[in-house]
PDB file of N, CA and C in Angstrom:
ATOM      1  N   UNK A   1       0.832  -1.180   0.000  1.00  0.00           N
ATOM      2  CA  UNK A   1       0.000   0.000   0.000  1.00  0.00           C
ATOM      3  C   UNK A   1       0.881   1.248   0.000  1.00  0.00           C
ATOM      4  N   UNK A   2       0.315   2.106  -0.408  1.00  0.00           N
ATOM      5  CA  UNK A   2       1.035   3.497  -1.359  1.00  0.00           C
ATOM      6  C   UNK A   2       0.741   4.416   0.106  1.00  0.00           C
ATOM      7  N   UNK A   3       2.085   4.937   0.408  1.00  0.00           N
ATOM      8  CA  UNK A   3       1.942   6.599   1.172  1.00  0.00           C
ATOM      9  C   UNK A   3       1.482   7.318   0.904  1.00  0.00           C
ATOM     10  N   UNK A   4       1.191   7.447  -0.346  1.00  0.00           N
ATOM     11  CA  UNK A   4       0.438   8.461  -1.460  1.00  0.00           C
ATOM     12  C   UNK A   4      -0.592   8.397  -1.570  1.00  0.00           C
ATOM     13  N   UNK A   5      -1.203   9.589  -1.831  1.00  0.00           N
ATOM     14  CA  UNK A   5      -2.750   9.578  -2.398  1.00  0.00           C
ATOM     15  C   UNK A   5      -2.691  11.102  -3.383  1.00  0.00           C
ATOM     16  N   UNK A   6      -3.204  10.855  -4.292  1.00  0.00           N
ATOM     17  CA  UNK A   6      -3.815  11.830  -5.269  1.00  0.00           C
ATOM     18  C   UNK A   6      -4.676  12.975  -4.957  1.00  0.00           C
ATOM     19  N   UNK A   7      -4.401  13.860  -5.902  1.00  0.00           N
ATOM     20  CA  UNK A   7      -5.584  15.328  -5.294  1.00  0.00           C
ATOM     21  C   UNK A   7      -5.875  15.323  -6.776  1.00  0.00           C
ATOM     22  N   UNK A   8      -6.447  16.199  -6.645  1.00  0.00           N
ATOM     23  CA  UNK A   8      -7.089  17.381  -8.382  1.00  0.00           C
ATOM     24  C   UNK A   8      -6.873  18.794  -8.002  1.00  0.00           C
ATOM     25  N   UNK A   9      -5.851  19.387  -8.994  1.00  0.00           N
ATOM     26  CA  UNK A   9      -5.538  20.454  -8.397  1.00  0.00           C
ATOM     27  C   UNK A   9      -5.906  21.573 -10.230  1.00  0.00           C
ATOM     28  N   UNK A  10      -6.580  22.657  -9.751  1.00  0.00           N
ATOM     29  CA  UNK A  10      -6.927  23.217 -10.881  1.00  0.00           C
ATOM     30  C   UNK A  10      -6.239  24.334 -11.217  1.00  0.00           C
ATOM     31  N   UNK A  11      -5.667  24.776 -11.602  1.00  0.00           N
ATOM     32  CA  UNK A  11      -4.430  25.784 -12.417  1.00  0.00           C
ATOM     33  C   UNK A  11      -4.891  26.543 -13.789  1.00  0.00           C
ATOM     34  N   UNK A  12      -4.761  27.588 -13.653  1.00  0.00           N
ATOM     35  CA  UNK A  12      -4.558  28.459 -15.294  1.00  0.00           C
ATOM     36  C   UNK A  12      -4.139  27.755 -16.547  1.00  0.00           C
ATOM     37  N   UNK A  13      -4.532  27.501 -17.235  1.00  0.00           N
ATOM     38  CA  UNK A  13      -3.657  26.955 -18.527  1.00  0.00           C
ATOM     39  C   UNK A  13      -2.639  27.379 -18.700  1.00  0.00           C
ATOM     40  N   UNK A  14      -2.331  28.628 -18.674  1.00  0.00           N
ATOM     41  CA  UNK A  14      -0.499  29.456 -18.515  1.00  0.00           C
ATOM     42  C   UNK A  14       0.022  28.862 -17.563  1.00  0.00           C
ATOM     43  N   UNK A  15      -0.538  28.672 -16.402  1.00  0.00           N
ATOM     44  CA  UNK A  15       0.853  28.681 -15.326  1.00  0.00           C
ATOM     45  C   UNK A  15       0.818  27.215 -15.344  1.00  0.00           C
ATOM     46  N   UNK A  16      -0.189  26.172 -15.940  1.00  0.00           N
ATOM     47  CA  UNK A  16       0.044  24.404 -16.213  1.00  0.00           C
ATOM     48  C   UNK A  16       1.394  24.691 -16.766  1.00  0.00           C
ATOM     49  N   UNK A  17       0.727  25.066 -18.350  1.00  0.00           N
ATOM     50  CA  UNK A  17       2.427  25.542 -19.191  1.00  0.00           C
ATOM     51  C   UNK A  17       3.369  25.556 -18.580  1.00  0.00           C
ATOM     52  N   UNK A  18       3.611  26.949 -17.661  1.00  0.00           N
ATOM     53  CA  UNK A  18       4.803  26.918 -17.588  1.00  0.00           C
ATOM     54  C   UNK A  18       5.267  25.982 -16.512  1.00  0.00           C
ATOM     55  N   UNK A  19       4.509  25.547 -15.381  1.00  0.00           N
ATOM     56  CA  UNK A  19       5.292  24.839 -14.443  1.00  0.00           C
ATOM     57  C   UNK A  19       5.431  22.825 -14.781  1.00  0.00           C
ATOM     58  N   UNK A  20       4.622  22.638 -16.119  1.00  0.00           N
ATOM     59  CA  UNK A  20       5.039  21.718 -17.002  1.00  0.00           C
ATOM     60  C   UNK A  20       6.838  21.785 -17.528  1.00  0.00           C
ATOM     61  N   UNK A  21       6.773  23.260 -17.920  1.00  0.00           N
ATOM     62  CA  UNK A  21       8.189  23.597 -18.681  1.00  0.00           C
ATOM     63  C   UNK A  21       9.332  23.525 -17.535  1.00  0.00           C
ATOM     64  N   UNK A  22       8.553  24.253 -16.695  1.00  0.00           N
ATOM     65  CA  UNK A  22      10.075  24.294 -15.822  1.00  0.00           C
ATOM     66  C   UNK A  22       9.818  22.532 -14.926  1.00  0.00           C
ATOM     67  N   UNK A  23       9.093  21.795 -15.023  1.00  0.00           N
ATOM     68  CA  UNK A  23       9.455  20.644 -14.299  1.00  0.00           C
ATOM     69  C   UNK A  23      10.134  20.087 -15.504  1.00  0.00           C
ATOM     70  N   UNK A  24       9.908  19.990 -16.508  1.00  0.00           N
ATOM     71  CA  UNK A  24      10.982  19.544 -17.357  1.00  0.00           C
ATOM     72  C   UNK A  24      12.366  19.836 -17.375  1.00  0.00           C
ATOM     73  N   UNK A  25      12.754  21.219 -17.444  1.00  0.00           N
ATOM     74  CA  UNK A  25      13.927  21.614 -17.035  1.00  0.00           C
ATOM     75  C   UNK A  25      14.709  20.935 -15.809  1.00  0.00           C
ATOM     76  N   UNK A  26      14.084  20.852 -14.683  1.00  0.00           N
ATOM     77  CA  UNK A  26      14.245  20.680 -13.924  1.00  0.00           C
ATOM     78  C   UNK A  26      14.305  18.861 -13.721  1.00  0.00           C
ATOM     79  N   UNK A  27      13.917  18.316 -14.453  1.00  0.00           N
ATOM     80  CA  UNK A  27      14.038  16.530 -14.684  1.00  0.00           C
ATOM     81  C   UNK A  27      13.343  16.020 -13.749  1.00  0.00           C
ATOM     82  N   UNK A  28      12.111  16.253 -13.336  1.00  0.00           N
ATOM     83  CA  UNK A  28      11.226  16.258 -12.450  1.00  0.00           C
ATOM     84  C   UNK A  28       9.624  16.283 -13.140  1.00  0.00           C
ATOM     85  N   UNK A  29       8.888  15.373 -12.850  1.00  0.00           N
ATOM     86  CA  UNK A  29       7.056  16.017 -13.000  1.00  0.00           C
ATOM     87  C   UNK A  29       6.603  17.000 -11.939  1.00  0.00           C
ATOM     88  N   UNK A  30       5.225  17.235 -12.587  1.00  0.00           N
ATOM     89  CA  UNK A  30       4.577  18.223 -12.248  1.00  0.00           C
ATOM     90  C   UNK A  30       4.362  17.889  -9.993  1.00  0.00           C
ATOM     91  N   UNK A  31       4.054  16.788 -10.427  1.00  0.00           N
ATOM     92  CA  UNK A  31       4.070  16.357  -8.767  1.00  0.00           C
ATOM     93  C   UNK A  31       5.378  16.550  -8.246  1.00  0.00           C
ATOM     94  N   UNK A  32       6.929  15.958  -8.531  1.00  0.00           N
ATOM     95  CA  UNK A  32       7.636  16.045  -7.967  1.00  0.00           C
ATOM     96  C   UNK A  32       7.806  17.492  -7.596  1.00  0.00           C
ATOM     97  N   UNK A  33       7.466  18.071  -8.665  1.00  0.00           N
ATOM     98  CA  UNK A  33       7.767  19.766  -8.236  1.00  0.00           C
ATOM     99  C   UNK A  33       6.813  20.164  -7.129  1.00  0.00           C
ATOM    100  N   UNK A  34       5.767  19.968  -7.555  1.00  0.00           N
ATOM    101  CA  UNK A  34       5.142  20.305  -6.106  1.00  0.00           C
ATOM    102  C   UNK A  34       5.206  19.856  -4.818  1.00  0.00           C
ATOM    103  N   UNK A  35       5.653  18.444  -4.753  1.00  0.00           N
ATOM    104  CA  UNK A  35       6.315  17.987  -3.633  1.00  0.00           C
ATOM    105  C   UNK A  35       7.519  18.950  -3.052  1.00  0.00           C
ATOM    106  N   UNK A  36       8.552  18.882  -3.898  1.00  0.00           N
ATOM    107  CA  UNK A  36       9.864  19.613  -2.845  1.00  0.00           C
ATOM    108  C   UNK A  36       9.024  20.919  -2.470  1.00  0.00           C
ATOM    109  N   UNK A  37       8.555  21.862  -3.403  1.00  0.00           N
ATOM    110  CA  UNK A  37       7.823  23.158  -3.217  1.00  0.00           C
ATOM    111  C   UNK A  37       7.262  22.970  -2.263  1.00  0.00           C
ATOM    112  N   UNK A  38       6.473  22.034  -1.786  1.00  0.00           N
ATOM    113  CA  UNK A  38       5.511  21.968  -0.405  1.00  0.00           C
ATOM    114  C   UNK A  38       6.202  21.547   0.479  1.00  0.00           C
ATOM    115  N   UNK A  39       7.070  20.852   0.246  1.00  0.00           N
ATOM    116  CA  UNK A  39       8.247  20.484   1.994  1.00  0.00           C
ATOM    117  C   UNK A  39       8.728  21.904   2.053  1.00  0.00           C
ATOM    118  N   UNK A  40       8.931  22.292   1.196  1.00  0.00           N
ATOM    119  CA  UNK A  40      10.192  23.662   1.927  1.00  0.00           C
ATOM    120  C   UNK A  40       9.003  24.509   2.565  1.00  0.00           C
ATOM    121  N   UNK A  41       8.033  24.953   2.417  1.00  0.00           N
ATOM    122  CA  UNK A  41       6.806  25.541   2.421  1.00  0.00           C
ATOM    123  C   UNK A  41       6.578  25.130   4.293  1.00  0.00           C
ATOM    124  N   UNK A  42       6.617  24.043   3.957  1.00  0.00           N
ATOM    125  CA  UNK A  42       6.137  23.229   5.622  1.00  0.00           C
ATOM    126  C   UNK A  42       7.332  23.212   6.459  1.00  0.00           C
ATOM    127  N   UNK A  43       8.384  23.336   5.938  1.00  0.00           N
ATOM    128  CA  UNK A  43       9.913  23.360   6.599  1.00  0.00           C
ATOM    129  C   UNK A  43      10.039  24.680   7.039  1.00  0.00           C
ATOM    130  N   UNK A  44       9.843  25.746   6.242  1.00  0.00           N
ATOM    131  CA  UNK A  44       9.507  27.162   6.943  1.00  0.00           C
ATOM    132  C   UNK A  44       8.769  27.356   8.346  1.00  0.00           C
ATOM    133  N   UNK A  45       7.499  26.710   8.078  1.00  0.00           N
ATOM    134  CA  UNK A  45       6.548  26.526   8.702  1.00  0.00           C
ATOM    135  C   UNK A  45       7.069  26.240  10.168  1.00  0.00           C
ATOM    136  N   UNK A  46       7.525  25.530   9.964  1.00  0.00           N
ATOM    137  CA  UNK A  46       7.790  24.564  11.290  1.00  0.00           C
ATOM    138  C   UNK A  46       8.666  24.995  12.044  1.00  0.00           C
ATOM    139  N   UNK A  47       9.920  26.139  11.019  1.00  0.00           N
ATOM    140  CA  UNK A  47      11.304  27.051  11.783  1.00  0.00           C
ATOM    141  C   UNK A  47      10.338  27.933  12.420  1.00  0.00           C
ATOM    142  N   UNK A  48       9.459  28.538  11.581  1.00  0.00           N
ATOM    143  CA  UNK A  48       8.593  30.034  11.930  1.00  0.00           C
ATOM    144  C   UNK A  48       8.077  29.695  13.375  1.00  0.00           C
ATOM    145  N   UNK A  49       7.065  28.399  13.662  1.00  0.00           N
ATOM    146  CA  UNK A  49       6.970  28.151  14.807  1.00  0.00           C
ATOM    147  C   UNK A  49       7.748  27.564  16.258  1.00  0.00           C
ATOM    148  N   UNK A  50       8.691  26.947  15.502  1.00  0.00           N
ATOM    149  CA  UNK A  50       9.631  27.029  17.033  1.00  0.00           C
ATOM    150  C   UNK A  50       9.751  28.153  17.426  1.00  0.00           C
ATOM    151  N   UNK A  51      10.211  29.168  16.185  1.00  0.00           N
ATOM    152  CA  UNK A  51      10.742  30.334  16.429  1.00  0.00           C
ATOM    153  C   UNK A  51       9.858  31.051  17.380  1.00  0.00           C
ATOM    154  N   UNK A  52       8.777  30.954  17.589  1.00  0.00           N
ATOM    155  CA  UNK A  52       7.931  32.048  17.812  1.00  0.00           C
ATOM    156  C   UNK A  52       8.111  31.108  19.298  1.00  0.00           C
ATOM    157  N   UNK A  53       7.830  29.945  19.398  1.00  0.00           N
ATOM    158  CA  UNK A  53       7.707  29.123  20.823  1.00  0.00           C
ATOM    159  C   UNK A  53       8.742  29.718  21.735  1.00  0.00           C
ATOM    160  N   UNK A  54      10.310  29.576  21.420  1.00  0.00           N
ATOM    161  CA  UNK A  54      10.868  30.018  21.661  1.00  0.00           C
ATOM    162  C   UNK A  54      11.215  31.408  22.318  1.00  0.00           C
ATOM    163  N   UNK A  55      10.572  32.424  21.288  1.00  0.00           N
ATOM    164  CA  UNK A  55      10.470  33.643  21.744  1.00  0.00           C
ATOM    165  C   UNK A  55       9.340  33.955  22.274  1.00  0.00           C
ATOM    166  N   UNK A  56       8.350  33.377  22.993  1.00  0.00           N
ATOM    167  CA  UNK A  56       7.235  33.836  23.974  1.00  0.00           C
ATOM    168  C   UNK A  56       7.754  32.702  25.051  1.00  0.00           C
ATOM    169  N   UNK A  57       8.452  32.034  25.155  1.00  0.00           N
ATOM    170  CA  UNK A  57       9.092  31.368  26.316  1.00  0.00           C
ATOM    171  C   UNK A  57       9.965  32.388  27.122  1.00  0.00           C
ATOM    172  N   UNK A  58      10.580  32.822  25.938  1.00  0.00           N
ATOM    173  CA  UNK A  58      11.593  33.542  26.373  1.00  0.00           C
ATOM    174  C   UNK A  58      10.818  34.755  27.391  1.00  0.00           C
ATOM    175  N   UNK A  59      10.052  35.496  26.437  1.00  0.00           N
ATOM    176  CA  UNK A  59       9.261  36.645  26.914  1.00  0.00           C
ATOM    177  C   UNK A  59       8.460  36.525  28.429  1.00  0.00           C
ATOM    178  N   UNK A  60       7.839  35.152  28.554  1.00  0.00           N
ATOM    179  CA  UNK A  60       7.152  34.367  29.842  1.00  0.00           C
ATOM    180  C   UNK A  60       8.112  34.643  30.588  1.00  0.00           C
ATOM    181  N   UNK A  61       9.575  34.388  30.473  1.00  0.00           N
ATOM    182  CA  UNK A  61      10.420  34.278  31.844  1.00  0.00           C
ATOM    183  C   UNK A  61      11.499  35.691  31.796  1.00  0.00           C
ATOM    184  N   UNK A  62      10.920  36.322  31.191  1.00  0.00           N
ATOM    185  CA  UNK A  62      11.912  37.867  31.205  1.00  0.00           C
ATOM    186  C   UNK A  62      11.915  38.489  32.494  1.00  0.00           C
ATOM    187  N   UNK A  63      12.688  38.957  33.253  1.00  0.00           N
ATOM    188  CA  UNK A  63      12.905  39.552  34.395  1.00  0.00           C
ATOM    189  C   UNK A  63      11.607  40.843  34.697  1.00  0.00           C
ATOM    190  N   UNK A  64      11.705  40.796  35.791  1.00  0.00           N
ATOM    191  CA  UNK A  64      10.227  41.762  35.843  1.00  0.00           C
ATOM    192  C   UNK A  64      11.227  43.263  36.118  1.00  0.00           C
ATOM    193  N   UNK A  65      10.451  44.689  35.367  1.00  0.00           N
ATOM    194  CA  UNK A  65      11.619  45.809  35.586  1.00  0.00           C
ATOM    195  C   UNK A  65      11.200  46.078  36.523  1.00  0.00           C
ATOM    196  N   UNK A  66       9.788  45.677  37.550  1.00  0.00           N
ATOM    197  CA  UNK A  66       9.317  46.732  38.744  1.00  0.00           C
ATOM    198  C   UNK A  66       7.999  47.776  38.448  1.00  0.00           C
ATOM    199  N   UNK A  67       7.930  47.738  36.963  1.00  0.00           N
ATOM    200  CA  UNK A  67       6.761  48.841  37.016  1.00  0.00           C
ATOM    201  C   UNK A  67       5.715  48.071  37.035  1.00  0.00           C
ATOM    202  N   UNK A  68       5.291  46.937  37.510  1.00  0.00           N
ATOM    203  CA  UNK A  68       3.940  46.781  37.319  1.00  0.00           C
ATOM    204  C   UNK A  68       3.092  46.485  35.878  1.00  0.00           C
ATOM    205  N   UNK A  69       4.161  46.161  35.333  1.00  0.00           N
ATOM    206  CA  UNK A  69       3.183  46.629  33.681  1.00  0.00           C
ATOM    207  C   UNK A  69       2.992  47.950  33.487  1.00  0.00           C
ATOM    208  N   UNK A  70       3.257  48.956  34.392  1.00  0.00           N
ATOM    209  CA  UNK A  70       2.451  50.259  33.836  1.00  0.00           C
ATOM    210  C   UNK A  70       3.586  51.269  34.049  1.00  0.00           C
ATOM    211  N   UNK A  71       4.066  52.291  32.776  1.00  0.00           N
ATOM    212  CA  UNK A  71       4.610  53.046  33.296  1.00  0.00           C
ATOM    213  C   UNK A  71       4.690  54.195  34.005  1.00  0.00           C
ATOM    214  N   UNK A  72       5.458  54.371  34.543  1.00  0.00           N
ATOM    215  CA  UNK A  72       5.201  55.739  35.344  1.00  0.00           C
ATOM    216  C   UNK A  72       5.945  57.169  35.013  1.00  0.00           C
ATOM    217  N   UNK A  73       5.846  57.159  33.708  1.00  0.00           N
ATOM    218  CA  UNK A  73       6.166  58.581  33.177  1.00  0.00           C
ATOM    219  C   UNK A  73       5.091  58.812  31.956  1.00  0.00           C
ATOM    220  N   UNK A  74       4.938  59.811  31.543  1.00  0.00           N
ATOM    221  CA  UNK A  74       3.540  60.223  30.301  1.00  0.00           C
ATOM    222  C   UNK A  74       4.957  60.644  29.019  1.00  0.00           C
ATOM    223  N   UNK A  75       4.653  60.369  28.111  1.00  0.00           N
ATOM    224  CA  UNK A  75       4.922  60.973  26.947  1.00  0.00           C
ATOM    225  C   UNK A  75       4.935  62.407  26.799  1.00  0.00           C
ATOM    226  N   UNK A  76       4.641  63.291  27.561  1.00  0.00           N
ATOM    227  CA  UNK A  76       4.904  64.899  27.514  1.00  0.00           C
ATOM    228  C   UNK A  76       5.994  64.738  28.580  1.00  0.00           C
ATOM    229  N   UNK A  77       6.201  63.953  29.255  1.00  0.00           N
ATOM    230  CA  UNK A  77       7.405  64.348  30.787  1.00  0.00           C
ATOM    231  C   UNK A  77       8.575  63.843  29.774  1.00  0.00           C
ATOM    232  N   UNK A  78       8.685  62.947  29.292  1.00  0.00           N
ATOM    233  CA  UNK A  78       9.821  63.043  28.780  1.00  0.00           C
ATOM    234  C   UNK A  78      10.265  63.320  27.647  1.00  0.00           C
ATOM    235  N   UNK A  79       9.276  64.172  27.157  1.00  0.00           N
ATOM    236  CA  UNK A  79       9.797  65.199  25.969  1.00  0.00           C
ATOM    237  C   UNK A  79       9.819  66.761  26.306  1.00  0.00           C
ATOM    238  N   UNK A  80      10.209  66.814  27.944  1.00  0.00           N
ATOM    239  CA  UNK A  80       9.686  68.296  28.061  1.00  0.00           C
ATOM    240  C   UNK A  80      11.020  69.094  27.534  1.00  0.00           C
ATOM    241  N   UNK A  81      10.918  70.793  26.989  1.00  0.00           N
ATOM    242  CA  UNK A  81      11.779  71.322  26.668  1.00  0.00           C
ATOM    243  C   UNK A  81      12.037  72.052  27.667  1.00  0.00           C
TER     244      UNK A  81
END
């Protein structure tokens, strides 16, 4: 039994063309191309979200400065002339 399963995927007649042409170039079918295209796609995916895990972990355990969440100066105090 096959890992695979089939879709129907509907495309422009131009861009069939061309991504016919360039899977040829490329010594590849129309599926193989869309295969690597969709791993890297999901490989992004997957950096983008550690990434973000990472950086709200980080943010969760950041040192507290003392204000409370709130600051205690206004935007006119520290631009006074």
């Amino acid at each position: 039994m096959s890992d695979t399963q089939n879709i129907t995927l509907a495309l422009p007649k131009e861009m069939l063309r061309r991504v016919r042409h360039l899977a040829v170039e490329r010594g590849t079918s129309v599926s193989g191309l869309l295969k690597v295209t969709l791993e890297r796609l999901l490989a992004e995916e997957d950096t983008y979200t550690e990434a973000r895990s990472r950086y709200l972990a980080h943010v969760a355990e950041a040192r507290d400065l003392g204000t409370g969440g709130r600051a205690g100066w206004t935007r006119e105090s520290l631009h006074d002339r």
